[in-house]
PDB file of N, CA and C in Angstrom:
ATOM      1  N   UNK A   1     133.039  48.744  91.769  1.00  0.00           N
ATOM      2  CA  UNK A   1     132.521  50.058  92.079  1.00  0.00           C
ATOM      3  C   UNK A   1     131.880  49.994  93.452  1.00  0.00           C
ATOM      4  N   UNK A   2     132.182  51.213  94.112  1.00  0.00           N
ATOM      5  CA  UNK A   2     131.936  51.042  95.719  1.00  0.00           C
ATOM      6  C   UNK A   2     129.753  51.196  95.771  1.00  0.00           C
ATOM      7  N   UNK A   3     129.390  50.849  96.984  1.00  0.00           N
ATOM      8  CA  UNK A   3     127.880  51.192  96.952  1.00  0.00           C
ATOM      9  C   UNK A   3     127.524  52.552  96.786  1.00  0.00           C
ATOM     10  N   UNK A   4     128.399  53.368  97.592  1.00  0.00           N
ATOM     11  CA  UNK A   4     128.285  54.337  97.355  1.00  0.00           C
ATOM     12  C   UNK A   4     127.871  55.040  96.138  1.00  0.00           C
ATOM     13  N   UNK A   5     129.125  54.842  95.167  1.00  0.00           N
ATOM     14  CA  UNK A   5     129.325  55.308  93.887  1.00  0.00           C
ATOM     15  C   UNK A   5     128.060  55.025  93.383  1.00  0.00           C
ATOM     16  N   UNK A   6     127.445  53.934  92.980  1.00  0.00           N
ATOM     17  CA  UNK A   6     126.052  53.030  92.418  1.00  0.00           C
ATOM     18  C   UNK A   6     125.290  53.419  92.851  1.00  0.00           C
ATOM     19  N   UNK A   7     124.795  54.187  94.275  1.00  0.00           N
ATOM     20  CA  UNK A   7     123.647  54.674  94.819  1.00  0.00           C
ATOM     21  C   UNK A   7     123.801  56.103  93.947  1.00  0.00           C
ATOM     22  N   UNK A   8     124.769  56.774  94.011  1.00  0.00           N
ATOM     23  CA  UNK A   8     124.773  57.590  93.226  1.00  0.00           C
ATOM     24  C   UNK A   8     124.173  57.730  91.609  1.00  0.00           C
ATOM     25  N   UNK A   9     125.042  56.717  91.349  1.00  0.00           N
ATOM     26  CA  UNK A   9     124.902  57.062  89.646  1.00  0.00           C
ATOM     27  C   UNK A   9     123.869  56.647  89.200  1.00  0.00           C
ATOM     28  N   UNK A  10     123.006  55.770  90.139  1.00  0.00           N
ATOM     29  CA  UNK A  10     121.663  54.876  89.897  1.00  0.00           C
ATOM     30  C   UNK A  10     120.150  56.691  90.216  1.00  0.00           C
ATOM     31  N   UNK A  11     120.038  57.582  90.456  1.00  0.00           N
ATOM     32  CA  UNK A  11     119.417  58.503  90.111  1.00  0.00           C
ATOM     33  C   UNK A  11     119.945  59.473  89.165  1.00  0.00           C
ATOM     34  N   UNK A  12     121.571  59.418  88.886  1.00  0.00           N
ATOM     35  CA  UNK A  12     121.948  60.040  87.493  1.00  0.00           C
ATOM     36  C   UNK A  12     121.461  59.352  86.024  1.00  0.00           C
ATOM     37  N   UNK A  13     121.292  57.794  86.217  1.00  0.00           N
ATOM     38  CA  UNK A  13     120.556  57.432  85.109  1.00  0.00           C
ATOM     39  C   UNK A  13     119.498  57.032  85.359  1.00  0.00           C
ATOM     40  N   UNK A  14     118.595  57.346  85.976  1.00  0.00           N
ATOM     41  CA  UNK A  14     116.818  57.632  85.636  1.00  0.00           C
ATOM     42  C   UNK A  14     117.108  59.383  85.022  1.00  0.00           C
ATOM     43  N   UNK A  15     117.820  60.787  85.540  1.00  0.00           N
ATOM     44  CA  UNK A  15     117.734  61.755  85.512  1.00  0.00           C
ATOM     45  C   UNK A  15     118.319  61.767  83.882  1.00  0.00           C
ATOM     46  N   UNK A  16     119.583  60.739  83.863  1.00  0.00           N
ATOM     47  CA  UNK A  16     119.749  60.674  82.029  1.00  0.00           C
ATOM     48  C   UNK A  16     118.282  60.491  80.945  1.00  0.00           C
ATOM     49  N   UNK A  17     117.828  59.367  81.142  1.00  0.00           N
ATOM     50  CA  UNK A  17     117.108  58.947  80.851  1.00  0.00           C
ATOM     51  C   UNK A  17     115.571  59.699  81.007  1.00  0.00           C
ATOM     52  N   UNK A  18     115.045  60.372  81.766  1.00  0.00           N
ATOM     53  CA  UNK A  18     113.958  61.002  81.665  1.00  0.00           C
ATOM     54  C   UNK A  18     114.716  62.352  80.824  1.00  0.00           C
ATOM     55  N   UNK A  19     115.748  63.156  80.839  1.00  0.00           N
ATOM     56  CA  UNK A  19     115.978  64.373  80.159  1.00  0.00           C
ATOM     57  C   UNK A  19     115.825  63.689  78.405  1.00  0.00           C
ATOM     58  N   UNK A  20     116.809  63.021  78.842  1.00  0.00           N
ATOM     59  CA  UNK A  20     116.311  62.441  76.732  1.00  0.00           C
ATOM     60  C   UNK A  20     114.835  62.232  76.729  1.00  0.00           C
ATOM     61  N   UNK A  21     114.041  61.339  76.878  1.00  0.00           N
ATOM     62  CA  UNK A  21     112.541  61.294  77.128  1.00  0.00           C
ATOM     63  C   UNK A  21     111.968  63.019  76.574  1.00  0.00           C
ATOM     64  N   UNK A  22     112.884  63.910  77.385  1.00  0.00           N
ATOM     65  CA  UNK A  22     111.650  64.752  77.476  1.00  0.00           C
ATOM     66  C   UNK A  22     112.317  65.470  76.487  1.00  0.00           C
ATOM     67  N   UNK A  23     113.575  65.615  76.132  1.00  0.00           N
ATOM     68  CA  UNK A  23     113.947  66.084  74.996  1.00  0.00           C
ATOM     69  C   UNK A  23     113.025  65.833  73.876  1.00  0.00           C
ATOM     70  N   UNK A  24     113.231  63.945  73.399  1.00  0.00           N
ATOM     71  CA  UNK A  24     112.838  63.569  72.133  1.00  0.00           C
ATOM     72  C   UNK A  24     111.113  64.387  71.774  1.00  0.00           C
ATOM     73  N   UNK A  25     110.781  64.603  73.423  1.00  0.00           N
ATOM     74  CA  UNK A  25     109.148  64.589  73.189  1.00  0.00           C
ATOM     75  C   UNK A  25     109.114  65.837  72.767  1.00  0.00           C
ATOM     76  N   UNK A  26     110.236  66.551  72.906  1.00  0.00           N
ATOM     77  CA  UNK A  26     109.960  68.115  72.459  1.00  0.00           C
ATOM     78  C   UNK A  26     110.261  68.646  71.543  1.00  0.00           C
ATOM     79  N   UNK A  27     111.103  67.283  71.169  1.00  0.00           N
ATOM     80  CA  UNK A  27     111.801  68.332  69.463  1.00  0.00           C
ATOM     81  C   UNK A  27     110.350  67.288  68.567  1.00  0.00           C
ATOM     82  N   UNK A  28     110.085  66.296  68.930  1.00  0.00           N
ATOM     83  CA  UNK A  28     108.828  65.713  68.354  1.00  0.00           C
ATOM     84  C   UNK A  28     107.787  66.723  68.066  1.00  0.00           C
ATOM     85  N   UNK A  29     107.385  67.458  69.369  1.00  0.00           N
ATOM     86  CA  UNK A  29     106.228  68.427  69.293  1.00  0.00           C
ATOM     87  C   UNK A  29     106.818  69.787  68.247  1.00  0.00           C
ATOM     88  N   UNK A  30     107.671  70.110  68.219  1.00  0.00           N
ATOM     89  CA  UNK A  30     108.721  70.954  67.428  1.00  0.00           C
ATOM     90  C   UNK A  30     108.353  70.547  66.352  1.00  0.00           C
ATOM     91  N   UNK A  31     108.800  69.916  65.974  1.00  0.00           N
ATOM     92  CA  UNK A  31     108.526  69.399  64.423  1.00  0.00           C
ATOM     93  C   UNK A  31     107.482  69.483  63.878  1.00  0.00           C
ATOM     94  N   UNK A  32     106.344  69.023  64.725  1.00  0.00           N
ATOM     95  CA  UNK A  32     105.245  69.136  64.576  1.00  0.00           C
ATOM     96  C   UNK A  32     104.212  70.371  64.343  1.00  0.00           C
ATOM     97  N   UNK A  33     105.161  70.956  65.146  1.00  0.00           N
ATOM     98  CA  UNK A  33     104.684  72.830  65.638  1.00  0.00           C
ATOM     99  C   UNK A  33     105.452  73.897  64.241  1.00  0.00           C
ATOM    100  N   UNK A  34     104.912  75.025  64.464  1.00  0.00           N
ATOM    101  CA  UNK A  34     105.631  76.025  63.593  1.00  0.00           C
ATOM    102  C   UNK A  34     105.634  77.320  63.591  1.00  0.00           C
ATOM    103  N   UNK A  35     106.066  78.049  63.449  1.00  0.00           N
ATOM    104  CA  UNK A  35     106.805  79.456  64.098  1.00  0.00           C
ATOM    105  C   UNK A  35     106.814  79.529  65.475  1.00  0.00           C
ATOM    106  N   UNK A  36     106.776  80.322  66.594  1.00  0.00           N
ATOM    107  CA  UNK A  36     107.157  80.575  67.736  1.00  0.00           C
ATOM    108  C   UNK A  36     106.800  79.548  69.111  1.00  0.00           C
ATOM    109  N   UNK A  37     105.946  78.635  68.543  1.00  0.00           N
ATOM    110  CA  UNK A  37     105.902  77.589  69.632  1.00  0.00           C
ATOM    111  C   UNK A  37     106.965  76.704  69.011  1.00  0.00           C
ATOM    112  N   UNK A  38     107.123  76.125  67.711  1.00  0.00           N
ATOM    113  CA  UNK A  38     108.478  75.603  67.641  1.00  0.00           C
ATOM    114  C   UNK A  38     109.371  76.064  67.958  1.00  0.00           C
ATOM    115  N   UNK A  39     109.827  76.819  67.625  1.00  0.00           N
ATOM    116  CA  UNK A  39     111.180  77.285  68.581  1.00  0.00           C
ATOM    117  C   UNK A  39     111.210  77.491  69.968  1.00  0.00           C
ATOM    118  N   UNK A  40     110.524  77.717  70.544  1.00  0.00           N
ATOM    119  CA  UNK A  40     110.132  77.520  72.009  1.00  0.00           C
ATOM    120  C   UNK A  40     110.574  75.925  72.278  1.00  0.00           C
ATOM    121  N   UNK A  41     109.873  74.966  71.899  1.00  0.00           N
ATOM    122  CA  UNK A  41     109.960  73.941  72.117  1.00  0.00           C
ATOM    123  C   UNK A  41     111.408  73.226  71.893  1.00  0.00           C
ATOM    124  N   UNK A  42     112.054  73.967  70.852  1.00  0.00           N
ATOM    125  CA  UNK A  42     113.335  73.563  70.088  1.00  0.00           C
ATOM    126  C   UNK A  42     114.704  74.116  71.612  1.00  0.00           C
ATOM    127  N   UNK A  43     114.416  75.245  71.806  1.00  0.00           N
ATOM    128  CA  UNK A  43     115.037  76.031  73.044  1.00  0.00           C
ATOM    129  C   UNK A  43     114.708  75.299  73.877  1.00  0.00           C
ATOM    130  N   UNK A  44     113.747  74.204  74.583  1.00  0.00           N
ATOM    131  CA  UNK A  44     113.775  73.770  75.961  1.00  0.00           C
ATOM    132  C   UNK A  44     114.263  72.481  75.936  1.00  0.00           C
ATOM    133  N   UNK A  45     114.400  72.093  74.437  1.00  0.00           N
ATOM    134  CA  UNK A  45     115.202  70.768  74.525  1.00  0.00           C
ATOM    135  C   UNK A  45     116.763  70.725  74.728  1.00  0.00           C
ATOM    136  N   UNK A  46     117.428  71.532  73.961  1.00  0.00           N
ATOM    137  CA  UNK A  46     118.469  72.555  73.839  1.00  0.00           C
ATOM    138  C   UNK A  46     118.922  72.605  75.577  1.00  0.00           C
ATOM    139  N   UNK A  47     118.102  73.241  76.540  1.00  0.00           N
ATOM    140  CA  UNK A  47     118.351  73.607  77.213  1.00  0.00           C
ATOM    141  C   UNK A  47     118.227  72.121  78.479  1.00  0.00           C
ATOM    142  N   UNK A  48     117.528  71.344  78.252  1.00  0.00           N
ATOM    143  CA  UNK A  48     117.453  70.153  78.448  1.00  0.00           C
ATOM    144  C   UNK A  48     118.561  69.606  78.426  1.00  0.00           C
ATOM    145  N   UNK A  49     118.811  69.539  76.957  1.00  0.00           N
ATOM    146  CA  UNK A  49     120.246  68.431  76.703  1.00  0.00           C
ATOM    147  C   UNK A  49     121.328  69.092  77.251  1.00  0.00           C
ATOM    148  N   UNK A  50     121.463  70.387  77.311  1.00  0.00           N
ATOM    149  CA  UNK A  50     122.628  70.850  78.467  1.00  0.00           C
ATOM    150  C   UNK A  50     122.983  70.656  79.549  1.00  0.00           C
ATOM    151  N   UNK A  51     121.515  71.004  80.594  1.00  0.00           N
ATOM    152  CA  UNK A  51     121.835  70.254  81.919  1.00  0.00           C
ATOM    153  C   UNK A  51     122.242  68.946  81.872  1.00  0.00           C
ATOM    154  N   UNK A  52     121.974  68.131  80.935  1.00  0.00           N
ATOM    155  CA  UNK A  52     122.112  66.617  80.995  1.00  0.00           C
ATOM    156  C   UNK A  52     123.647  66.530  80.864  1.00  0.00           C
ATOM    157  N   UNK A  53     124.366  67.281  79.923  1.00  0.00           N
ATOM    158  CA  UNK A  53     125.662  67.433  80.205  1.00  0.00           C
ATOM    159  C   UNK A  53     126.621  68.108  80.937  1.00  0.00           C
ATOM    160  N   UNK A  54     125.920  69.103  81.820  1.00  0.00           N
ATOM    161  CA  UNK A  54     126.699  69.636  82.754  1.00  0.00           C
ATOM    162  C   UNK A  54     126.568  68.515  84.495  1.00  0.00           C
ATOM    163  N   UNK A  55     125.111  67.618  84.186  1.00  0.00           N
ATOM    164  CA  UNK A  55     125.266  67.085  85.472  1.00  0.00           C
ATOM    165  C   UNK A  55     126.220  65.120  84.927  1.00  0.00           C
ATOM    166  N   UNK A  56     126.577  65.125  83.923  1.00  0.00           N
ATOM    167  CA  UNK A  56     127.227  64.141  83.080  1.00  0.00           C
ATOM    168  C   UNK A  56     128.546  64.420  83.360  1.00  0.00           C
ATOM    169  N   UNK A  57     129.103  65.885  83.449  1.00  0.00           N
ATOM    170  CA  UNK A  57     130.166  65.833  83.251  1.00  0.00           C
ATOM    171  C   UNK A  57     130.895  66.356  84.878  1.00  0.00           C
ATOM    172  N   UNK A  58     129.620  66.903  85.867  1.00  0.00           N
ATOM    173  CA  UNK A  58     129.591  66.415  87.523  1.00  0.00           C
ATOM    174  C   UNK A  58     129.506  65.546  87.990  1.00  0.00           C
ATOM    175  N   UNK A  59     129.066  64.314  86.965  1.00  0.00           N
ATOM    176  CA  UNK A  59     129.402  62.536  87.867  1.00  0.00           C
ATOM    177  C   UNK A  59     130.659  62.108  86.893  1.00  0.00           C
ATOM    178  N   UNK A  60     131.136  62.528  86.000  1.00  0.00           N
ATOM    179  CA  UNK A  60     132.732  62.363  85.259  1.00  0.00           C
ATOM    180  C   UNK A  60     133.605  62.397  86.355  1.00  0.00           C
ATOM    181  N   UNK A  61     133.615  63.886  87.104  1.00  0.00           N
ATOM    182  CA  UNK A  61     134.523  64.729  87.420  1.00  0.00           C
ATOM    183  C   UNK A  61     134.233  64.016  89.201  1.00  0.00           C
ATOM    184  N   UNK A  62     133.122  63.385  89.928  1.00  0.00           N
ATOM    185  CA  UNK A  62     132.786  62.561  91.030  1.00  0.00           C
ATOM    186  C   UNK A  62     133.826  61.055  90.893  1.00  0.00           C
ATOM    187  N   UNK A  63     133.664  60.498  89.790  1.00  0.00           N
ATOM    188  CA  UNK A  63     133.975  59.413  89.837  1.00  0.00           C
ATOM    189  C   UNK A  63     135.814  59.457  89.062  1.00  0.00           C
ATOM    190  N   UNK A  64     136.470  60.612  88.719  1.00  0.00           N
ATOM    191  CA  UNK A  64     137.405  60.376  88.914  1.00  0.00           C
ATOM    192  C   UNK A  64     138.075  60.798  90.117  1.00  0.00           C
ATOM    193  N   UNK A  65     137.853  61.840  90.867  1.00  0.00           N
ATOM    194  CA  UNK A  65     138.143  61.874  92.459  1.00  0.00           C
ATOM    195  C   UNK A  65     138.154  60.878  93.499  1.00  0.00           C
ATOM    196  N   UNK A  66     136.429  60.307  92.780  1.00  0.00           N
ATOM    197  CA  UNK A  66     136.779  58.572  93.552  1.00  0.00           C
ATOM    198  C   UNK A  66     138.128  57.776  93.161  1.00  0.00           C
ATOM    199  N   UNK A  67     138.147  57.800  91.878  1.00  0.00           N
ATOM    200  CA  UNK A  67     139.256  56.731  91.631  1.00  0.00           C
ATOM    201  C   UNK A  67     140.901  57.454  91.871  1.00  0.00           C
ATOM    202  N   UNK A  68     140.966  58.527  91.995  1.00  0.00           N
ATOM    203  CA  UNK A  68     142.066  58.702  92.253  1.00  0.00           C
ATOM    204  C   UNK A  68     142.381  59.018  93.377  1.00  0.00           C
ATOM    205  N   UNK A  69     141.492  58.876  94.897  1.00  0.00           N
ATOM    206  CA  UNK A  69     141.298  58.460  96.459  1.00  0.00           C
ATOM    207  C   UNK A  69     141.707  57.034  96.275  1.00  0.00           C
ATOM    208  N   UNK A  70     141.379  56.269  95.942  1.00  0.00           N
ATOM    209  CA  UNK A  70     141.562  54.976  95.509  1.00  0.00           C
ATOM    210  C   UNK A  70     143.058  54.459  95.156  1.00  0.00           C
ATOM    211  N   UNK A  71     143.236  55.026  93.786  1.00  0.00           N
ATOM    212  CA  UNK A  71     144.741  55.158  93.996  1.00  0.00           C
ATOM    213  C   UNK A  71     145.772  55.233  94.990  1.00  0.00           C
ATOM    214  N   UNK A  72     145.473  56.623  95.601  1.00  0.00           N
ATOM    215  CA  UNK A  72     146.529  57.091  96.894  1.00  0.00           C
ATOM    216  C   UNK A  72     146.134  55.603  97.609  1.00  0.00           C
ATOM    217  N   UNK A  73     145.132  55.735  97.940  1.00  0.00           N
ATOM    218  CA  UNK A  73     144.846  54.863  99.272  1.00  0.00           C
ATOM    219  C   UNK A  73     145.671  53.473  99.207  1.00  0.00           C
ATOM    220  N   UNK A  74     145.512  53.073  97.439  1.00  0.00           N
ATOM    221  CA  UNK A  74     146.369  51.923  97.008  1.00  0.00           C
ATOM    222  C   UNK A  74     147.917  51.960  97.451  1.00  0.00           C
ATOM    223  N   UNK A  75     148.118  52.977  96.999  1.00  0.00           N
ATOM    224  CA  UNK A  75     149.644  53.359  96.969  1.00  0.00           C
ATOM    225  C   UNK A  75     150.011  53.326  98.241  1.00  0.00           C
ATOM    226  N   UNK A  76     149.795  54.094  99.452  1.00  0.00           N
ATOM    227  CA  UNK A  76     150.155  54.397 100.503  1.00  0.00           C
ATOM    228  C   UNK A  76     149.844  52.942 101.471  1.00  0.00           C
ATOM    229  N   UNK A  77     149.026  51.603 101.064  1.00  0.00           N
ATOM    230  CA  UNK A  77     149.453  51.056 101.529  1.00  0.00           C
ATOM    231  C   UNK A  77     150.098  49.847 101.423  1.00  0.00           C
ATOM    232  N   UNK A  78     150.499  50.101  99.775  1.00  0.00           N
ATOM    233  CA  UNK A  78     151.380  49.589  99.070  1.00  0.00           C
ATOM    234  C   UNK A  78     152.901  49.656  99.933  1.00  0.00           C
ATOM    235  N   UNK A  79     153.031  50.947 100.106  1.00  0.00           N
ATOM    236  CA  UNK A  79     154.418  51.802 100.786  1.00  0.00           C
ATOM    237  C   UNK A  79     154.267  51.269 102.078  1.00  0.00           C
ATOM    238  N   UNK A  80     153.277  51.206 102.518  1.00  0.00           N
ATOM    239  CA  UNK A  80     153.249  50.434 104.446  1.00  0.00           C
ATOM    240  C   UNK A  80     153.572  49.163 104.562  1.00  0.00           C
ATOM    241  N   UNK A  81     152.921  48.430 103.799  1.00  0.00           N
ATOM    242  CA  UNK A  81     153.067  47.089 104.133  1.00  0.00           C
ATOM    243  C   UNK A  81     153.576  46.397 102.705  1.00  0.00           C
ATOM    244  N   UNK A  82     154.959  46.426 101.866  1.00  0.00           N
ATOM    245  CA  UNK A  82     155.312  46.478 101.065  1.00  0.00           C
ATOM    246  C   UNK A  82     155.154  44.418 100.984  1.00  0.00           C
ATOM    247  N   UNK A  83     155.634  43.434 101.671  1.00  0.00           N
ATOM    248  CA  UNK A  83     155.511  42.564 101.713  1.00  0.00           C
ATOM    249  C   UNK A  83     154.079  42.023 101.538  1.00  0.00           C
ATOM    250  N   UNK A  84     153.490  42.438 102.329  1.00  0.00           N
ATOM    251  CA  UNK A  84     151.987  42.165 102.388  1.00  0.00           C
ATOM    252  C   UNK A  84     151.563  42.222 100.480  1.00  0.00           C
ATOM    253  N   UNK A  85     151.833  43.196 100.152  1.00  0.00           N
ATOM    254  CA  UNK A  85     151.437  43.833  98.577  1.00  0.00           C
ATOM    255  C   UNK A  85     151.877  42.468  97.513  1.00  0.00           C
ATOM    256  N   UNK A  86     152.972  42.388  98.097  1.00  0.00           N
ATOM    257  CA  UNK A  86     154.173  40.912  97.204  1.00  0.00           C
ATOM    258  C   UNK A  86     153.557  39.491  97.400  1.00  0.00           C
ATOM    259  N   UNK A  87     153.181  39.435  98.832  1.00  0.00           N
ATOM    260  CA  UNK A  87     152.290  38.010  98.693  1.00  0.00           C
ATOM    261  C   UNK A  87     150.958  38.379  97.659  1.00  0.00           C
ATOM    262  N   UNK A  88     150.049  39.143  98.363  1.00  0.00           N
ATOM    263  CA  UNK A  88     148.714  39.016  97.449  1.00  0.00           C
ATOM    264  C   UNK A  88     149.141  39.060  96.176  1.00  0.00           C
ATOM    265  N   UNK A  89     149.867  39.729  95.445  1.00  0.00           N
ATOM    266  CA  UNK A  89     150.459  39.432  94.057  1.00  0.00           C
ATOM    267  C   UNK A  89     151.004  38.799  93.645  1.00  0.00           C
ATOM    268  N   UNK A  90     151.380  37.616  94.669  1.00  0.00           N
ATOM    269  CA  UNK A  90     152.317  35.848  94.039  1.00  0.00           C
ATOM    270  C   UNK A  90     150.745  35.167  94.041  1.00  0.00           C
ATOM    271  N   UNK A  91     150.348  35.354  95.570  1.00  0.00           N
ATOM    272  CA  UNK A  91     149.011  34.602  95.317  1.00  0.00           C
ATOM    273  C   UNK A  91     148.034  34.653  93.896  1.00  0.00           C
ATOM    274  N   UNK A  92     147.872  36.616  93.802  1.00  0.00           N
ATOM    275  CA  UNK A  92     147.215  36.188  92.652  1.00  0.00           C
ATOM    276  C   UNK A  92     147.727  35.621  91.316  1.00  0.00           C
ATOM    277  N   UNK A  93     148.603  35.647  91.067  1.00  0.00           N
ATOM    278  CA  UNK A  93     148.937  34.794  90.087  1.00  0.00           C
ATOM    279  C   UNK A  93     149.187  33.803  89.883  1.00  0.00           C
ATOM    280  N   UNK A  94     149.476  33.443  90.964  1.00  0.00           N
ATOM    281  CA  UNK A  94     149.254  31.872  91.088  1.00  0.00           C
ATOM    282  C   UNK A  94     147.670  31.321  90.860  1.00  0.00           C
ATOM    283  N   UNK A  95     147.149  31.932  91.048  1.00  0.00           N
ATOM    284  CA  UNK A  95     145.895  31.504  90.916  1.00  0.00           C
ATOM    285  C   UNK A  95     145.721  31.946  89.384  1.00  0.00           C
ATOM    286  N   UNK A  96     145.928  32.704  88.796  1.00  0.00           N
ATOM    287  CA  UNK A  96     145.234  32.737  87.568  1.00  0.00           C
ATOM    288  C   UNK A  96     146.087  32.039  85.951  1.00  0.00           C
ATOM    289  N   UNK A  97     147.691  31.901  86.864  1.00  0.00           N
ATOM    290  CA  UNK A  97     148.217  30.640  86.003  1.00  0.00           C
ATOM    291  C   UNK A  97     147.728  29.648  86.367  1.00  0.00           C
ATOM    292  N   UNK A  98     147.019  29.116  87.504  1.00  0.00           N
ATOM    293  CA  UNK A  98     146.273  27.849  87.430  1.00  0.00           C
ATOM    294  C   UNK A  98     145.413  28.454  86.580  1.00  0.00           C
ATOM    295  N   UNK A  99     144.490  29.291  86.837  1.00  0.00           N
ATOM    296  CA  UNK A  99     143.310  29.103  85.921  1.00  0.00           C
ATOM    297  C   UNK A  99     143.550  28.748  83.936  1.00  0.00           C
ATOM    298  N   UNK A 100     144.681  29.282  83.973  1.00  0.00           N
ATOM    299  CA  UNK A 100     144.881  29.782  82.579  1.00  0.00           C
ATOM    300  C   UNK A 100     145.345  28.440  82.501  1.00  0.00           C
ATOM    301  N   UNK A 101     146.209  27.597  83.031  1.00  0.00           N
ATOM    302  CA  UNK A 101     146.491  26.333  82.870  1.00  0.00           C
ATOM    303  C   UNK A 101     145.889  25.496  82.390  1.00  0.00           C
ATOM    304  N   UNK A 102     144.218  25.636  83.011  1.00  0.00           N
ATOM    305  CA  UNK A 102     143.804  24.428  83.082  1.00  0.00           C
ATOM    306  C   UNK A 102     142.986  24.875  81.368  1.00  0.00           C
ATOM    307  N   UNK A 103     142.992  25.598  80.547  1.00  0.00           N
ATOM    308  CA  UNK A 103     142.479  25.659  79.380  1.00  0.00           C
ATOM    309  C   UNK A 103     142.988  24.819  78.684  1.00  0.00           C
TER     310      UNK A 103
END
């Protein structure tokens, strides 16, 4: 995974992680509570755990764009330097039938 990507996703999970936090603390107080402050409280968790999945499913939808830039980028210089592609892929296997060999 590029730095990029990781600088990224590294404030999507503190932002995971504090929304649950503040969820649990609210359906806790919920429970605790009864008529119209519970449900109040029940609605902001609700509304909590949503954003958590709409910005969940904006680093989904980030990180497959990454990987499928990635792809092309693979491909196209797969198609350029087609030889080049054929060694690193004798090499690597050569290397990992040694590795596997030596078990």
């Amino acid at each position: 995974m590029s730095t990029d990507t990781t600088n990224k996703l590294d404030p999507l999970s503190s932002d995971v992680q504090k929304a649950i936090s503040g969820a649990e603390d609210m359906l806790r107080q919920a429970s605790a509570s009864t008529g119209e402050k519970a449900a109040e409280l029940r609605e902001k968790a609700v509304e909590q755990l949503r954003s958590l999945r709409e910005k969940l499913h904006d680093a989904q939808d980030a990180v497959v764009e990454k990987s499928k830039a990635a792809a092309r980028a693979t491909d196209d210089y797969v198609h350029d330097h087609p030889w080049r592609s054929i060694g690193a892929a004798l090499a690597a296997g050569v290397v990992i039938g040694l590795l596997l060999n030596r078990r």
